[in-house]
Structures are given as structure tokens and as C-alpha cells.
PDB file of N, CA and C in Angstrom:
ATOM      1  N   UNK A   1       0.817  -1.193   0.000  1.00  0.00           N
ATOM      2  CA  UNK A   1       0.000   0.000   0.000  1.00  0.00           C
ATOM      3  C   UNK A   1       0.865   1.263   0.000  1.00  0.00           C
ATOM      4  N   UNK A   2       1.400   0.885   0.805  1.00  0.00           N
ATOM      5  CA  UNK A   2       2.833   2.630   0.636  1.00  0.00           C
ATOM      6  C   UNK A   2       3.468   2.572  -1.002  1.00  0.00           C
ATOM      7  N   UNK A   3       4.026   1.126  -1.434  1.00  0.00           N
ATOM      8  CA  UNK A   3       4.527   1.524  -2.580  1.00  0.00           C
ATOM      9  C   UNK A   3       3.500   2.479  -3.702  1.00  0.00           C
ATOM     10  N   UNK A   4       2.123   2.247  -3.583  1.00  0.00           N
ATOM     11  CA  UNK A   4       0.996   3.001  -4.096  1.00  0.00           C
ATOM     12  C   UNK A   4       1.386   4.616  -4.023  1.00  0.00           C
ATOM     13  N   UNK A   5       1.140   4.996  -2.683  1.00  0.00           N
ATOM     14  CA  UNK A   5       0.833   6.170  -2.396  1.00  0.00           C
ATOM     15  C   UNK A   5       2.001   7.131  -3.217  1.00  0.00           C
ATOM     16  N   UNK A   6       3.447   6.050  -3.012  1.00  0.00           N
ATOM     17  CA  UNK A   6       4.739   6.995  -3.437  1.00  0.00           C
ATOM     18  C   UNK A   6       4.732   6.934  -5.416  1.00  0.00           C
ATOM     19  N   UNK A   7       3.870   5.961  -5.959  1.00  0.00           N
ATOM     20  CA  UNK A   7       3.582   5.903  -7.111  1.00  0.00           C
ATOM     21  C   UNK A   7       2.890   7.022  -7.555  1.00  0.00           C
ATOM     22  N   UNK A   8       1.612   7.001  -6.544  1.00  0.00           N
ATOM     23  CA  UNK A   8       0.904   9.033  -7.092  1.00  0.00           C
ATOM     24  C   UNK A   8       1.447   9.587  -6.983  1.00  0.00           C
ATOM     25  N   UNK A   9       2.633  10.064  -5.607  1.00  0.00           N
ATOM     26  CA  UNK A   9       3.417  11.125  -5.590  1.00  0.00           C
ATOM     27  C   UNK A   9       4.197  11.221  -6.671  1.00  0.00           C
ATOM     28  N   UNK A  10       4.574  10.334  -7.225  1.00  0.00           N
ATOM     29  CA  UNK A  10       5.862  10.727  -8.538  1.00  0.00           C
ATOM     30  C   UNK A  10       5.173  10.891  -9.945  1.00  0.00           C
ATOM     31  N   UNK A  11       4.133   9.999  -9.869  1.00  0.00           N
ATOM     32  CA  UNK A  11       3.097  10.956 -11.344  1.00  0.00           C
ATOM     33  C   UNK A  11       2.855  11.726 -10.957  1.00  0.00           C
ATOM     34  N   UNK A  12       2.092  12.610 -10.116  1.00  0.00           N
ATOM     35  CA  UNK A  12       1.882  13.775  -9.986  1.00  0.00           C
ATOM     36  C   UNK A  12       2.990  14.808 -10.221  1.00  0.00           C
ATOM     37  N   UNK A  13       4.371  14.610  -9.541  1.00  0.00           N
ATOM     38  CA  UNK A  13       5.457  14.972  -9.728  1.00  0.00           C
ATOM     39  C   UNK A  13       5.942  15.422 -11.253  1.00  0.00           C
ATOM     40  N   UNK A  14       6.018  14.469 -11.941  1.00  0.00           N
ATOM     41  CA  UNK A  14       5.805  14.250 -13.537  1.00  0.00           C
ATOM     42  C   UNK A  14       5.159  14.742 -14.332  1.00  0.00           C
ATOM     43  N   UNK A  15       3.634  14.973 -13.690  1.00  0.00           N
ATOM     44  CA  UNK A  15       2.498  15.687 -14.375  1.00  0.00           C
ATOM     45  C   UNK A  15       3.127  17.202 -14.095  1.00  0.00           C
ATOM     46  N   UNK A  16       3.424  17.719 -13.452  1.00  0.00           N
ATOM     47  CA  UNK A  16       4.080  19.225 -13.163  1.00  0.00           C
ATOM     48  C   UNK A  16       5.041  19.432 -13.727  1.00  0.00           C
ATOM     49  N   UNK A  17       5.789  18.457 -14.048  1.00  0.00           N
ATOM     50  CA  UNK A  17       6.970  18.630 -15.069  1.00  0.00           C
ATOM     51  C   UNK A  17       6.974  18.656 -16.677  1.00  0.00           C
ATOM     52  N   UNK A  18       6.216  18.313 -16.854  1.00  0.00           N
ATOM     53  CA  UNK A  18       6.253  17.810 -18.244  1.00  0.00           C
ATOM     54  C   UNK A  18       5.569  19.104 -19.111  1.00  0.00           C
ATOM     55  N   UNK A  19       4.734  20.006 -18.715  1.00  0.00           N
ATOM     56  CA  UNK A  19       4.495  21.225 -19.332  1.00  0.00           C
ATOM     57  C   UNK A  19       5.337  22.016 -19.697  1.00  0.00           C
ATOM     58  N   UNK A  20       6.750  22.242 -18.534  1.00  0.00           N
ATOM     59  CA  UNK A  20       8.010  22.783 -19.101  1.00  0.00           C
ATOM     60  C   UNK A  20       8.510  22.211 -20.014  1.00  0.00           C
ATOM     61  N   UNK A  21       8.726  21.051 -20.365  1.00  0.00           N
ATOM     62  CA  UNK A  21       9.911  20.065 -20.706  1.00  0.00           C
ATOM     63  C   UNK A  21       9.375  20.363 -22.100  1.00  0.00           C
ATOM     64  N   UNK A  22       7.824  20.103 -22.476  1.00  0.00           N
ATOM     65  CA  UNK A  22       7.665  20.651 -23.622  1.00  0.00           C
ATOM     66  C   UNK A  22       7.779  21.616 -24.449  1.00  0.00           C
ATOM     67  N   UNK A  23       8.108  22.693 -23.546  1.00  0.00           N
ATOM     68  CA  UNK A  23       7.634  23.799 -23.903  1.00  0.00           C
ATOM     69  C   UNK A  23       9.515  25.016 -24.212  1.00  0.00           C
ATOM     70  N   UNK A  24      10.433  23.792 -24.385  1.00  0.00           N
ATOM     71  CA  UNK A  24      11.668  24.313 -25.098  1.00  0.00           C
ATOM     72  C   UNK A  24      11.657  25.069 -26.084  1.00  0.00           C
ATOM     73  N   UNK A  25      10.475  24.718 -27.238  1.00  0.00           N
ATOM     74  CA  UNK A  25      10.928  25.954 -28.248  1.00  0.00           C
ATOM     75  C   UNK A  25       9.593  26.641 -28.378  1.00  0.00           C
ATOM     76  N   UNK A  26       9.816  28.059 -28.615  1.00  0.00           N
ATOM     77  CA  UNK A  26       9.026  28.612 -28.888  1.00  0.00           C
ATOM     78  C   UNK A  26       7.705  27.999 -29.472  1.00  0.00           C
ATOM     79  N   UNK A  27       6.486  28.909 -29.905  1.00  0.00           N
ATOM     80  CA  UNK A  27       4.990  28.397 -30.952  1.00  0.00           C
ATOM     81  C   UNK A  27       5.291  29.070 -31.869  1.00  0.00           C
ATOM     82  N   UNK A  28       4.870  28.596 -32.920  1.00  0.00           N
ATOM     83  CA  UNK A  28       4.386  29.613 -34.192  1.00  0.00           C
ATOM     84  C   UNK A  28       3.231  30.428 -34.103  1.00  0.00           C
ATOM     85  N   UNK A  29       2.451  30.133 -33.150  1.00  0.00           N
ATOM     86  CA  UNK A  29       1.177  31.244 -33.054  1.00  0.00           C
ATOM     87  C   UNK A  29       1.638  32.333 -32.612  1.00  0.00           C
ATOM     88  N   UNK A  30       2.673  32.392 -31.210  1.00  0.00           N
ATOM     89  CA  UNK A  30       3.072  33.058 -30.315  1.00  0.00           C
ATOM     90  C   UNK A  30       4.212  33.923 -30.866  1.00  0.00           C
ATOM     91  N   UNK A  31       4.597  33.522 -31.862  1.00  0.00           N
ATOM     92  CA  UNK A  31       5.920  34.292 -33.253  1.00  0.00           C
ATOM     93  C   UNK A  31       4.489  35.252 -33.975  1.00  0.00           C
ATOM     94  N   UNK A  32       3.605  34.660 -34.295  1.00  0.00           N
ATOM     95  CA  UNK A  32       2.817  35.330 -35.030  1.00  0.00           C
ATOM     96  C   UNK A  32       2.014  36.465 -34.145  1.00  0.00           C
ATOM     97  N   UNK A  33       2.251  36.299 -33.458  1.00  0.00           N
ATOM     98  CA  UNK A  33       1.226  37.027 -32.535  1.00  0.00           C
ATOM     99  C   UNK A  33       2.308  38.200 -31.872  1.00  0.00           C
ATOM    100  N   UNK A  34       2.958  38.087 -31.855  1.00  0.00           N
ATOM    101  CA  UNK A  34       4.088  38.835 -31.863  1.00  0.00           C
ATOM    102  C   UNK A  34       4.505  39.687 -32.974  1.00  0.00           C
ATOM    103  N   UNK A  35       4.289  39.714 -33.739  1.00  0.00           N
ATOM    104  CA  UNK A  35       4.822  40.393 -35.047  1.00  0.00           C
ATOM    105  C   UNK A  35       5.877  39.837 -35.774  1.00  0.00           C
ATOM    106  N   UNK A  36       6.053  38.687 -35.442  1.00  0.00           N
ATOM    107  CA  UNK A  36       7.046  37.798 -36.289  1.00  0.00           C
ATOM    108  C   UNK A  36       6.353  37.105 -36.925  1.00  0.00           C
ATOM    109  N   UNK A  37       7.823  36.396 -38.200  1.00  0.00           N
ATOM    110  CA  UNK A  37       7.524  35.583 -38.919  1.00  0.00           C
ATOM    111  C   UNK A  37       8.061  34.261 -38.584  1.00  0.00           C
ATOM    112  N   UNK A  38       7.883  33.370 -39.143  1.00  0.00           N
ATOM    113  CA  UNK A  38       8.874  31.938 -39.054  1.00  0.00           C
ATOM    114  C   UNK A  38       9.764  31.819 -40.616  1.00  0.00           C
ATOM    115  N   UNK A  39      11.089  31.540 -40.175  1.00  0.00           N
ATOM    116  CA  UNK A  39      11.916  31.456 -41.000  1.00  0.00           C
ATOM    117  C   UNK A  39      12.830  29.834 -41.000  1.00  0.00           C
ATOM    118  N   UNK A  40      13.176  29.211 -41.777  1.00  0.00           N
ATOM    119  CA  UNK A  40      13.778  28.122 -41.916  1.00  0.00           C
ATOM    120  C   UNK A  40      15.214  28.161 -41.489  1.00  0.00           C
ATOM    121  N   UNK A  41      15.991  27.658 -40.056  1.00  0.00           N
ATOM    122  CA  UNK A  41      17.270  28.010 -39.701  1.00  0.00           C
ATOM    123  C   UNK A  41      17.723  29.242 -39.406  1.00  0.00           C
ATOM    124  N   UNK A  42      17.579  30.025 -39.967  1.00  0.00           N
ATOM    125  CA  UNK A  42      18.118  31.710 -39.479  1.00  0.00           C
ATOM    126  C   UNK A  42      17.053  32.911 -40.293  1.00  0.00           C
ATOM    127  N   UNK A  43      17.810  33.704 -39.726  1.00  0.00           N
ATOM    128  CA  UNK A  43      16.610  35.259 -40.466  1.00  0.00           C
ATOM    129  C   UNK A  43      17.385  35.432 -41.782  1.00  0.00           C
ATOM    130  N   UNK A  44      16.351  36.062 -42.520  1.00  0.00           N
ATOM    131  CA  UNK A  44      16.872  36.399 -43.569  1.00  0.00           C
ATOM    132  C   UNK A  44      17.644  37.870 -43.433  1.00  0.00           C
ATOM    133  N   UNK A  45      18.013  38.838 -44.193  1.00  0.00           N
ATOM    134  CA  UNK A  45      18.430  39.560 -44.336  1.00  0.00           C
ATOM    135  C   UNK A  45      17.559  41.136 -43.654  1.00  0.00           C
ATOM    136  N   UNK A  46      17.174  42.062 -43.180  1.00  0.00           N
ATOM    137  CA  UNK A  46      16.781  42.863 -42.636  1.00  0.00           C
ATOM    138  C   UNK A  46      15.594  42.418 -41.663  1.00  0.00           C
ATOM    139  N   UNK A  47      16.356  40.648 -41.021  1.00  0.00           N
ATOM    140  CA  UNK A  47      15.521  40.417 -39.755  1.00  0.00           C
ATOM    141  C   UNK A  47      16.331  40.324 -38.724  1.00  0.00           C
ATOM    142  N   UNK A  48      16.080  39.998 -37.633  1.00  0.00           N
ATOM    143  CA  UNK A  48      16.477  40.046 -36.307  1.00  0.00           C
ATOM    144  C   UNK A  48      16.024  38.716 -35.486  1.00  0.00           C
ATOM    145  N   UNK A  49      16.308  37.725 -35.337  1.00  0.00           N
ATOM    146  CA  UNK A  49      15.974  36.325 -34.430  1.00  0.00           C
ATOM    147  C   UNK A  49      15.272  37.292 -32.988  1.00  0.00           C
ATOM    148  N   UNK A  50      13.935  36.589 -32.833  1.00  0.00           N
ATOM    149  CA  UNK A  50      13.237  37.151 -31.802  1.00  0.00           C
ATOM    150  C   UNK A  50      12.881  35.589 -31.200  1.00  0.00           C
ATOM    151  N   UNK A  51      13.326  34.999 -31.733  1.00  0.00           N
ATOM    152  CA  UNK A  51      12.806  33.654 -31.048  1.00  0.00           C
ATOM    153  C   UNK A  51      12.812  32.043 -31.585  1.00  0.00           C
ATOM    154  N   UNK A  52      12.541  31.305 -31.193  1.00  0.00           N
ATOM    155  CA  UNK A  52      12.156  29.937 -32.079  1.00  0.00           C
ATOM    156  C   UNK A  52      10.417  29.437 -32.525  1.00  0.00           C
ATOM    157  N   UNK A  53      10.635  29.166 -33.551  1.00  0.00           N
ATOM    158  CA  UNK A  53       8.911  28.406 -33.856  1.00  0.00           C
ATOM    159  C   UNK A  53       8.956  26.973 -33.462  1.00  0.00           C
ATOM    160  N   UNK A  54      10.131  26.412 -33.848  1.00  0.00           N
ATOM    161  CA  UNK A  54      10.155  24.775 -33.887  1.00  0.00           C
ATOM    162  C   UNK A  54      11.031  24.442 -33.684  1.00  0.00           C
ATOM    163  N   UNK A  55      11.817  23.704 -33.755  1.00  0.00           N
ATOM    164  CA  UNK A  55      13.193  23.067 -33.286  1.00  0.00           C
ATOM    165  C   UNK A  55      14.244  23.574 -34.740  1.00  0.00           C
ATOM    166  N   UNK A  56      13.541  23.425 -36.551  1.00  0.00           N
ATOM    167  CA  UNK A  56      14.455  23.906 -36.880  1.00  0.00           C
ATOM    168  C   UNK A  56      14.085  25.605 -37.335  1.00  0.00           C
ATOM    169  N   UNK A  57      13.098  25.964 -36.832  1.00  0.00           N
ATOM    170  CA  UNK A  57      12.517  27.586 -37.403  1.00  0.00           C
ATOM    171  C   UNK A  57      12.794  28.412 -36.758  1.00  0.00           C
ATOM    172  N   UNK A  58      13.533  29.644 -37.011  1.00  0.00           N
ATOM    173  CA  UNK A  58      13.660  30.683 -36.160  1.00  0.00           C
ATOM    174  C   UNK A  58      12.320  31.604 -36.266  1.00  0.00           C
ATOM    175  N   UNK A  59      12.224  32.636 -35.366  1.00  0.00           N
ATOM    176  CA  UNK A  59      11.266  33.563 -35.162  1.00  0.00           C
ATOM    177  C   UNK A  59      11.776  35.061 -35.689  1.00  0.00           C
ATOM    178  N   UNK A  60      11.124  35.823 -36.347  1.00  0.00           N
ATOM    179  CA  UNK A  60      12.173  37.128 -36.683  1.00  0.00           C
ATOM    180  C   UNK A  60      11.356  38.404 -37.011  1.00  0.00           C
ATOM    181  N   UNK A  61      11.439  39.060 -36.829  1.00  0.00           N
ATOM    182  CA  UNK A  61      11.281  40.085 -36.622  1.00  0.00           C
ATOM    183  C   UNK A  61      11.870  41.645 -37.494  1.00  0.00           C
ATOM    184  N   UNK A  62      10.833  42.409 -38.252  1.00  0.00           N
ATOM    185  CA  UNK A  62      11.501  42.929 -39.179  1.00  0.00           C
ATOM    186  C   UNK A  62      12.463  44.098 -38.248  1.00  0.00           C
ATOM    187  N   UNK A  63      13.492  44.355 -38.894  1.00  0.00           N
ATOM    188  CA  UNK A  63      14.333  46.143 -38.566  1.00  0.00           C
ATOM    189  C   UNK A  63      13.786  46.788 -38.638  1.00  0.00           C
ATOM    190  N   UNK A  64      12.984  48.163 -38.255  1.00  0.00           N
ATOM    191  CA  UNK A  64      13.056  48.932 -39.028  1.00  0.00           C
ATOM    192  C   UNK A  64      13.873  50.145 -38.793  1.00  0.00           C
ATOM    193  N   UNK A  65      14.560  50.852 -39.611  1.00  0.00           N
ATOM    194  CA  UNK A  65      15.504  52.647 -39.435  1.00  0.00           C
ATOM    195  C   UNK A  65      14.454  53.467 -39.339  1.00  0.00           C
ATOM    196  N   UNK A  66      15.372  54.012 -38.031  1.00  0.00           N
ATOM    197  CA  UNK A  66      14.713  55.306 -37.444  1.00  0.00           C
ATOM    198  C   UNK A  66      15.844  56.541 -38.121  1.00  0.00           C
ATOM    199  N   UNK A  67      14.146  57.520 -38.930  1.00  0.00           N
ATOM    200  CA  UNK A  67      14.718  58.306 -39.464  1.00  0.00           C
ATOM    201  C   UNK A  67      14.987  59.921 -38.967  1.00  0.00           C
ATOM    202  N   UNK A  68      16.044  59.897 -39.233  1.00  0.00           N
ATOM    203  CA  UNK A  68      16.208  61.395 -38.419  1.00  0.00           C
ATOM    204  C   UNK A  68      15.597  62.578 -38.725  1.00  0.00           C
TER     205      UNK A  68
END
């Protein structure tokens, strides 16, 4: 009966963990919702990496110049 009880304690344990563990790379909604785009490996040229979409997508974000 104890081995039981210490069995819920460690799923439960597990269940609290596992929302982080997923949650390594960025969303693509959350890039989009942001004002980014998703890009394949790196930004293109007048972007800026603001983040990850997926494991291989970066998140990016346009430049823009401030004009004097």
C-alpha cells in the first residue's frame, strides 16, 4: 500500500513537469502574434531572431531605421 501512495506522488510529480519540458521551443502562433515571422534556420536579411517556432525555425522580426 505505501509503494501506491509513493507511485501518485511521482506521477503527480511528472504531471508538473512535463508542461516545461515541452515547452523548449518557442509556438508559431506566439511568433505570429508577436509580429514575427517563421523562418527556416536563421533570419533572412533585414531580420532580427526574436525567437524559435520549432526546433528547426527561427522567429524574426523585421528592422526597421529610425529616421532622423
Amino acid at each position: 500500500m505505501r509503494t501506491l501512495y509513493l507511485l501518485f506522488a511521482v506521477s503527480l510529480f511528472m504531471i508538473q513537469i512535463a508542461p516545461g519540458f515541452f515547452q523548449i521551443y518557442g509556438n508559431t502562433k506566439l511568433c505570429k502574434l508577436s509580429g514575427g515571422s517563421c523562418f527556416l534556420r536563421s533570419c533572412p536579411r533585414k531580420f532580427v531572431s526574436f525567437g524559435t517556432c520549432t526546433r528547426e525555425c527561427m522567429c524574426c522580426i523585421r528592422v526597421r531605421r529610425v529616421r532622423d
